[in-house]
C-alpha atoms as a PDB file:
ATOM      1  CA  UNK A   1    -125.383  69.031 -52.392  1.00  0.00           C
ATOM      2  CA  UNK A   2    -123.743  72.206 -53.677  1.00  0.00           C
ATOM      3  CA  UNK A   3    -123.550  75.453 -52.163  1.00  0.00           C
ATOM      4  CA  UNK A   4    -122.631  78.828 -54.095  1.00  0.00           C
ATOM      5  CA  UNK A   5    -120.970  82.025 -52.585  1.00  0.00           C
ATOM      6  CA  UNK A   6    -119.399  82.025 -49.006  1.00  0.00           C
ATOM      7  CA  UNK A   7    -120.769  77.983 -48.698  1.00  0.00           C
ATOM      8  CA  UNK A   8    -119.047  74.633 -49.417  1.00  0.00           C
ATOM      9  CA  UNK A   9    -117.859  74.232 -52.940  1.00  0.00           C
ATOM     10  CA  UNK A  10    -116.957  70.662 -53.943  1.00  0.00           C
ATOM     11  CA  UNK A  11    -113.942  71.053 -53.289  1.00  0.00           C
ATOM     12  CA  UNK A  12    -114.636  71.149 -48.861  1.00  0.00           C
ATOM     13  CA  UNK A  13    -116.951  68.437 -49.921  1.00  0.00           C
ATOM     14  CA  UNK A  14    -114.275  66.157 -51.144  1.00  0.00           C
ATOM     15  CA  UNK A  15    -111.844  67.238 -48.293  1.00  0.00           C
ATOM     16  CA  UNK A  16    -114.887  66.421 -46.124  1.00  0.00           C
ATOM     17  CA  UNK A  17    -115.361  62.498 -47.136  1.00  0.00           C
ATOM     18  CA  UNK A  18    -111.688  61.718 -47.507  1.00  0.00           C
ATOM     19  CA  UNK A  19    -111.253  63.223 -43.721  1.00  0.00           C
ATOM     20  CA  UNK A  20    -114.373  61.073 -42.424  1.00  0.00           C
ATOM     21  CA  UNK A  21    -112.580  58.032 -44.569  1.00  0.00           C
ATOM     22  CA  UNK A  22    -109.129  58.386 -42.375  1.00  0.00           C
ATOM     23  CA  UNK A  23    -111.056  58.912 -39.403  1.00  0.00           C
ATOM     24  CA  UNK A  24    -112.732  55.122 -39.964  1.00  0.00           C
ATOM     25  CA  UNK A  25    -109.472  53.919 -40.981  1.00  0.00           C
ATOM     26  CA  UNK A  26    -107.655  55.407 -37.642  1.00  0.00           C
ATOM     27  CA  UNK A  27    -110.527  53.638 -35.950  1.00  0.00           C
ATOM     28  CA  UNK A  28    -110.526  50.199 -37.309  1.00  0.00           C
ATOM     29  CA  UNK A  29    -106.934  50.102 -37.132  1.00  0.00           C
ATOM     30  CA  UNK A  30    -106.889  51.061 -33.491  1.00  0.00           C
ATOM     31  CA  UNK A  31    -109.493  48.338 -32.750  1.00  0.00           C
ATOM     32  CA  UNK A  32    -106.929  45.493 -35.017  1.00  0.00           C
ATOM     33  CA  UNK A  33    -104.251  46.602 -33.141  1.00  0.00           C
ATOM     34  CA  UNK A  34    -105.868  46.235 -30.022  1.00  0.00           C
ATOM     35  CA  UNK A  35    -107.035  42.465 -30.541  1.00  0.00           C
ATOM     36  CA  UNK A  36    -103.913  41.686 -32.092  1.00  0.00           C
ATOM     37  CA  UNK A  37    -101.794  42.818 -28.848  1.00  0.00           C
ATOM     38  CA  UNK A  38    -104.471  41.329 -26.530  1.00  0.00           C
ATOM     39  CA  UNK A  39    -104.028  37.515 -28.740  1.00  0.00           C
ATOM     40  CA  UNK A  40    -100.150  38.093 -28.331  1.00  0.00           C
ATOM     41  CA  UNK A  41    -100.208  38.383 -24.281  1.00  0.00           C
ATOM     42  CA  UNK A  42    -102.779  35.423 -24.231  1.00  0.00           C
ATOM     43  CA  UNK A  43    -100.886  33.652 -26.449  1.00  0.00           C
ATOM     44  CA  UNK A  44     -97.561  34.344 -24.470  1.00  0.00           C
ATOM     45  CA  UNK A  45     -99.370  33.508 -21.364  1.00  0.00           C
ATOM     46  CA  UNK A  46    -100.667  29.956 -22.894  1.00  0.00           C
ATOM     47  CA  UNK A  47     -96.946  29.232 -23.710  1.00  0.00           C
ATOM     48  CA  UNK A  48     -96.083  29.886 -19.996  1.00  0.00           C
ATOM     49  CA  UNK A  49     -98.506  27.373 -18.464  1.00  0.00           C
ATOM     50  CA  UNK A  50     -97.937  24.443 -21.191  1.00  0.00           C
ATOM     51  CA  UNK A  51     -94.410  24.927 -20.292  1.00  0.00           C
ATOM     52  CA  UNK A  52     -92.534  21.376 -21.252  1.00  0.00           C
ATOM     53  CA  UNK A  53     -92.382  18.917 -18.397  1.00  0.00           C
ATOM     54  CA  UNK A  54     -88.683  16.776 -18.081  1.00  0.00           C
ATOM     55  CA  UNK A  55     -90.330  13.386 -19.344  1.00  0.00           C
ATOM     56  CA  UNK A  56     -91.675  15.380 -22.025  1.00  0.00           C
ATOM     57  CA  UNK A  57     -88.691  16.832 -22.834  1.00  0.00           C
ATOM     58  CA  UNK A  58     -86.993  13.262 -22.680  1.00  0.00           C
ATOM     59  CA  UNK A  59     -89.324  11.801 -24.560  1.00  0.00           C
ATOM     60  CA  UNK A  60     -88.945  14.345 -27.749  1.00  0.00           C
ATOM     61  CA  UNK A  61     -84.867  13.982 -27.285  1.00  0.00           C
ATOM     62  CA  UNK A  62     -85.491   9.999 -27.451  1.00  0.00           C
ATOM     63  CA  UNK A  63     -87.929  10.306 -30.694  1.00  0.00           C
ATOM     64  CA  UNK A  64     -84.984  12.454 -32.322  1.00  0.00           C
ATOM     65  CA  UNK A  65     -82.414   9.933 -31.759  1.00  0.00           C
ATOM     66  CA  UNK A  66     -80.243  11.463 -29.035  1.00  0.00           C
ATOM     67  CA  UNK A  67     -80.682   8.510 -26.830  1.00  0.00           C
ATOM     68  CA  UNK A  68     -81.074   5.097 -26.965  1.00  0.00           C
ATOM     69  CA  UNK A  69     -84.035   3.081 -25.489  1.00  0.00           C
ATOM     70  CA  UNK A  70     -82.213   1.983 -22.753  1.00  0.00           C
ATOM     71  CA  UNK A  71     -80.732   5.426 -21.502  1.00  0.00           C
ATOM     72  CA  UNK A  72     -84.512   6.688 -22.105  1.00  0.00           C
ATOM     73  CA  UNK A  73     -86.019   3.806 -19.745  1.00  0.00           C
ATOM     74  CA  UNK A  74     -83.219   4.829 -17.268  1.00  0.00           C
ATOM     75  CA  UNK A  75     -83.710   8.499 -16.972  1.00  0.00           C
ATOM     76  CA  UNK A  76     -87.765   8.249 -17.021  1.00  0.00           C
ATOM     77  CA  UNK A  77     -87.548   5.757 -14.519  1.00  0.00           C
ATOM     78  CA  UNK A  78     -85.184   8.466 -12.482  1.00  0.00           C
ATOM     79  CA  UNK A  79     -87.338  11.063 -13.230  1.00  0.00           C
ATOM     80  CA  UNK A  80     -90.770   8.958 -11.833  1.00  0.00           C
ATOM     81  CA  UNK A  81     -89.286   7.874  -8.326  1.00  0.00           C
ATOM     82  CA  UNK A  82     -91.259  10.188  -5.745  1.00  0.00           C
ATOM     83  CA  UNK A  83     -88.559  10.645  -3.398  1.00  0.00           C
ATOM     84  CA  UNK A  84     -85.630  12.898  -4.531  1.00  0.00           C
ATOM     85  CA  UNK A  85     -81.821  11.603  -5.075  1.00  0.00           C
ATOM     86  CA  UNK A  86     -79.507  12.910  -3.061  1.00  0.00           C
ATOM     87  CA  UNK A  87     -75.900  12.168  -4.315  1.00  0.00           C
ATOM     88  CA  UNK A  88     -72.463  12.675  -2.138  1.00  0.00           C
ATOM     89  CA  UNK A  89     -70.125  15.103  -3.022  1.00  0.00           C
ATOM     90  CA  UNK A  90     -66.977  13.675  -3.473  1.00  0.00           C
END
C-alpha cells in the first residue's frame, strides 16, 4: 500500500519490513541462545554426577595397557575390601 504527500513512501515501507525482520532475528536468536546455555549447565551438571569411580578408572588404565592383569586383580581387589587400610608411617 502506497501513500502520497506527508504519508509513507516505499521507501519507510522497506525500512519498515527489514526493521520487523531484525526484530524476529534478535528474537529467535535470544531464544537459541537461551537453550543452548541451559543444555551446557545440564550437560556440565550430568558430567558432575557420572563422575568416574576408582575401579572404573582402573579398569580403563588396564584396557590401555598400563598394567598388567595381575597388578589390575591386586588393586581391584584393594579397592573392594569394605574396611579401609591403614598403613604405619615409618
Amino acid at each position: 500500500m502506497m501513500y502520497y504527500g506527508n504519508g509513507m513512501g516505499g521507501g519507510g515501507m522497506f525500512l519498515m519490513i527489514v526493521n520487523s525482520l531484525l526484530l524476529w532475528a534478535l528474537v529467535i536468536a535470544g531464544i537459541v541462545a537461551l537453550v543452548r546455555y541451559t543444555r551446557r549447565d545440564a550437560q556440565r551438571g550430568d558430567a558432575v554426577r557420572q563422575a568416574p569411580v576408582p575401579q572404573r578408572m582402573l579398569a580403563e588404565r588396564y584396557a590401555r595397557g598400563d598394567i598388567d592383569e595381575e597388578e589390575y586383580m591386586r588393586r581391584l581387589q584393594v579397592l573392594d575390601t569394605t574396611t579401609p587400610i591403614h598403613r604405619s608411617g615409618g
